[in-house]
Protein backbone atom coordinates (compact mmCIF):
# COMPACT_ATOMS: atom_id res chain seq x y z
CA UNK A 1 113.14 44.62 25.45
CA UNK A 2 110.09 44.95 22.86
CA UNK A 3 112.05 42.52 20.70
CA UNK A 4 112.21 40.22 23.20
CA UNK A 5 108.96 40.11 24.40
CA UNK A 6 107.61 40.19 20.51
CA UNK A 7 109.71 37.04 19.47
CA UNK A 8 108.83 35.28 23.00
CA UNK A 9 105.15 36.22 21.55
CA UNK A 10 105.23 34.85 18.13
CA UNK A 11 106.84 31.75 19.29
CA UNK A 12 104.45 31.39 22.14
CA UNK A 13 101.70 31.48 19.66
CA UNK A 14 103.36 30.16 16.53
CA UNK A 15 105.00 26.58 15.84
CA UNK A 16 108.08 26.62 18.04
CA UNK A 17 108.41 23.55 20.10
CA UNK A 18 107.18 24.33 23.62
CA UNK A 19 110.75 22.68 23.97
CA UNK A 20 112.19 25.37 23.17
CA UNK A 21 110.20 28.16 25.28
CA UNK A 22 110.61 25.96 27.90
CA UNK A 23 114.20 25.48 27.83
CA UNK A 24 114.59 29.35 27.80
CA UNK A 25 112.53 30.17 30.49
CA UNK A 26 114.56 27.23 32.83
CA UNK A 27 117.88 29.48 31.06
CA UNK A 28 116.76 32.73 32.42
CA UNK A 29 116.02 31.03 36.07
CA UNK A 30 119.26 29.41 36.05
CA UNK A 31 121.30 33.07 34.92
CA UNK A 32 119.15 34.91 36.99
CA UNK A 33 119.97 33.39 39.92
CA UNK A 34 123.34 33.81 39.59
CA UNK A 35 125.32 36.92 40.20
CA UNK A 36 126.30 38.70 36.87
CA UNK A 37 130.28 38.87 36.49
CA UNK A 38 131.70 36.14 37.49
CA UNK A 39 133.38 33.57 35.56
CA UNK A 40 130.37 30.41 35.96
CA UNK A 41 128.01 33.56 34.53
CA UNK A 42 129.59 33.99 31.70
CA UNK A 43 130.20 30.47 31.00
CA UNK A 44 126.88 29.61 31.03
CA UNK A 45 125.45 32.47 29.34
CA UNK A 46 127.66 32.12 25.86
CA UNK A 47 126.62 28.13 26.29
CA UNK A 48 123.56 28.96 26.25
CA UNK A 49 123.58 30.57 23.10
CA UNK A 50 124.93 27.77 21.17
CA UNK A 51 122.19 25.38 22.69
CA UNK A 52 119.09 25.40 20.74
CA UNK A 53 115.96 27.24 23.43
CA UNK A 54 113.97 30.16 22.83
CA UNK A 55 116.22 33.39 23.29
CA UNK A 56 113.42 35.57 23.98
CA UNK A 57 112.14 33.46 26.56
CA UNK A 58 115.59 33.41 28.26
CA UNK A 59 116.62 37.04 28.30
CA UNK A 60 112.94 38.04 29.54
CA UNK A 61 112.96 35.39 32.51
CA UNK A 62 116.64 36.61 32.99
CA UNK A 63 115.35 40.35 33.20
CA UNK A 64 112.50 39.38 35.60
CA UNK A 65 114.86 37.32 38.13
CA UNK A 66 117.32 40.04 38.11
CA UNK A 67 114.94 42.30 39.18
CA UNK A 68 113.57 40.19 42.30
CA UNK A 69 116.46 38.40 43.26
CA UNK A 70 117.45 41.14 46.29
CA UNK A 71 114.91 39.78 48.09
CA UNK A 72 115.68 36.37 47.63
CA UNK A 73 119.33 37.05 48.32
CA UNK A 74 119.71 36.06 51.90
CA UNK A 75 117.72 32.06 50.80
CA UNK A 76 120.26 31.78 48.19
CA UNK A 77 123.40 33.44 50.82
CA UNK A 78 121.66 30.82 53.27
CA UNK A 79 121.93 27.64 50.84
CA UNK A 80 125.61 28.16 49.59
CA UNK A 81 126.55 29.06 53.48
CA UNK A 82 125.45 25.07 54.00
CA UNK A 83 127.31 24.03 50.72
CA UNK A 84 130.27 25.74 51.14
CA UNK A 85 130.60 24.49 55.01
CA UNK A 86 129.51 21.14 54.62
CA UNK A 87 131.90 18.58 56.08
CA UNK A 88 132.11 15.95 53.41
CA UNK A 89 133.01 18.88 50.98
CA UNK A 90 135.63 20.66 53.11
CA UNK A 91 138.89 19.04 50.89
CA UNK A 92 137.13 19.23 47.36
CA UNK A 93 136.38 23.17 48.12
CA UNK A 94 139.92 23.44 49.05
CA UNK A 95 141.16 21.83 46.38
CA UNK A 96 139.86 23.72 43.86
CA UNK A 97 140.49 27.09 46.05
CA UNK A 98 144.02 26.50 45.46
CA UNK A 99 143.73 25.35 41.60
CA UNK A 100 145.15 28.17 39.63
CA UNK A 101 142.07 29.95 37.66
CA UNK A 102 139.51 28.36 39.80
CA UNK A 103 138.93 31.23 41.99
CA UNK A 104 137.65 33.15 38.98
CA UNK A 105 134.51 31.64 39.54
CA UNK A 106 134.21 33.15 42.80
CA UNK A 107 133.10 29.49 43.87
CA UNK A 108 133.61 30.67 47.65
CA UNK A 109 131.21 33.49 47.16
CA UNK A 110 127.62 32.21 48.68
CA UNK A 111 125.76 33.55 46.46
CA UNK A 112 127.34 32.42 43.62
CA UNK A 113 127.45 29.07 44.97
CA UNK A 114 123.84 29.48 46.26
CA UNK A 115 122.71 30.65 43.29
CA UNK A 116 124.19 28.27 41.25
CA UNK A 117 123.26 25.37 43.23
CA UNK A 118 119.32 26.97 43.12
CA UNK A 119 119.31 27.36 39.41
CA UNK A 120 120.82 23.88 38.73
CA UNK A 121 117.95 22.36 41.21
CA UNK A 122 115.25 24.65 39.95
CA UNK A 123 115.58 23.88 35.79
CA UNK A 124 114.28 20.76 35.64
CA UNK A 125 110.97 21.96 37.02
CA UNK A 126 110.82 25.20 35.55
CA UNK A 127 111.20 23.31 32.27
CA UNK A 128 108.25 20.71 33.26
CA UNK A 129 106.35 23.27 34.44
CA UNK A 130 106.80 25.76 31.18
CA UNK A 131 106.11 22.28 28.90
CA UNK A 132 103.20 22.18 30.36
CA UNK A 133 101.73 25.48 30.65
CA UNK A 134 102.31 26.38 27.01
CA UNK A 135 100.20 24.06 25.55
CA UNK A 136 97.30 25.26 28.42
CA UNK A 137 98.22 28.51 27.00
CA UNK A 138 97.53 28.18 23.35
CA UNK A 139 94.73 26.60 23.24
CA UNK A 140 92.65 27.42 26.26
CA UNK A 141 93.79 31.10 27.19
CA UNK A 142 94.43 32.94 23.50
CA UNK A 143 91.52 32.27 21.97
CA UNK A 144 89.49 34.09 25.29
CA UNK A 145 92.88 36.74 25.59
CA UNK A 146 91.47 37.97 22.03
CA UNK A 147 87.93 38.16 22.58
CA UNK A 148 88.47 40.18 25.79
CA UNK A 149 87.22 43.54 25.84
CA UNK A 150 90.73 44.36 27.19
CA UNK A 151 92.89 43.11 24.11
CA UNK A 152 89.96 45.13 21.64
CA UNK A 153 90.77 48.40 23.98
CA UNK A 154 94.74 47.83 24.74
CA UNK A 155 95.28 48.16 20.89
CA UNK A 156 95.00 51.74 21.18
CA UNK A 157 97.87 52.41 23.59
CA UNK A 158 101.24 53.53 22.04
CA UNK A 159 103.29 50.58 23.22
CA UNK A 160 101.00 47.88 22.47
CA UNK A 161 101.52 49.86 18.98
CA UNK A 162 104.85 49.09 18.41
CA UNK A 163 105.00 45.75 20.09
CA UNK A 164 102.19 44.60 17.75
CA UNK A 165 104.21 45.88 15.03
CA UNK A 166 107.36 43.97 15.99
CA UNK A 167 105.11 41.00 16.43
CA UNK A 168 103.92 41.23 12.97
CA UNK A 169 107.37 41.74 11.90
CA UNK A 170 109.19 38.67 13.44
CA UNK A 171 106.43 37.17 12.38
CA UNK A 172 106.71 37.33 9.04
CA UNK A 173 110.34 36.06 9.31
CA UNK A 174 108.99 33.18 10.88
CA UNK A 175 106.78 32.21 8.08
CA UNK A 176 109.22 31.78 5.79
């Protein structure tokens, strides 16, 4: 988890393409929304590995959503209930209920459709949202972050330590 949050931190404050971050954090809402072991899980999460976003940025957004989604569980129960029973999509569900491999998904699950259906809604803004909060980031909120009295104290505890020192380290892969 220090890795994570030290890469997410050099390329927060480095050159990466706000792109990038962005298109991680919209990842990690999209996964985290989902329920972890089905089939449209996995799917997504090895594509999103060969899609160029900020890993870091995904896997900490992933960590957080994981974390809160058991209270959002009965909105996301509550939107695939309407999907799944909705009139106009009463043959296509049943068509693919009895396609062979299909049910892996556990499409019929309402919280995997929920979920799914949340995420898929949800990345475009997340991404907007992350495109433009990163650029408010670096240059309004770092420059007064390191001036605080807080960052000048913070240095002395033990795991600021050793995430400074995996910042510095990343870091120095991304110069070169």
């Amino acid at each position: 988890m220090i890795k994570g949050l030290a890469k997410l931190i050099v390329a927060l404050n480095g050159n990466q393409k706000r792109t990038q971050i962005a298109a991680g954090f919209a990842w990690g809402i999209l996964l985290g929304f989902l329920p972890v072991g089905n089939v449209f899980w996995i799917i997504l999460f090895v594509l999103s590995f060969f899609l160029t976003h900020n890993q870091g940025a995904k896997i900490l957004c992933l960590a957080l959503f994981k974390v809160i989604m058991p209270v959002l569980y009965p909105l996301t129960d509550e939107i695939g209930w309407m999907i799944l029973n909705a009139p106009p999509l009463h043959d296509f569900f049943t068509y693919l209920y009895n396609t062979p491999f299909v049910l892996f998904t556990r499409f019929n699950n309402t919280l995997v459709a929920g979920g799914l259906a949340t995420g898929i809604v949800l990345w475009l803004p997340v991404f907007a949202l992350f495109c433009l909060l990163i650029p408010l980031y670096r240059n309004s909120m770092i420059p007064k972050i390191l001036q605080s009295g807080f960052a000048k104290i913070s240095a002395y505890i033990p795991i600021v330590q050793k995430i400074q020192k995996a910042i510095e380290f990343f870091d120095a892969f991304s110069d070169n």
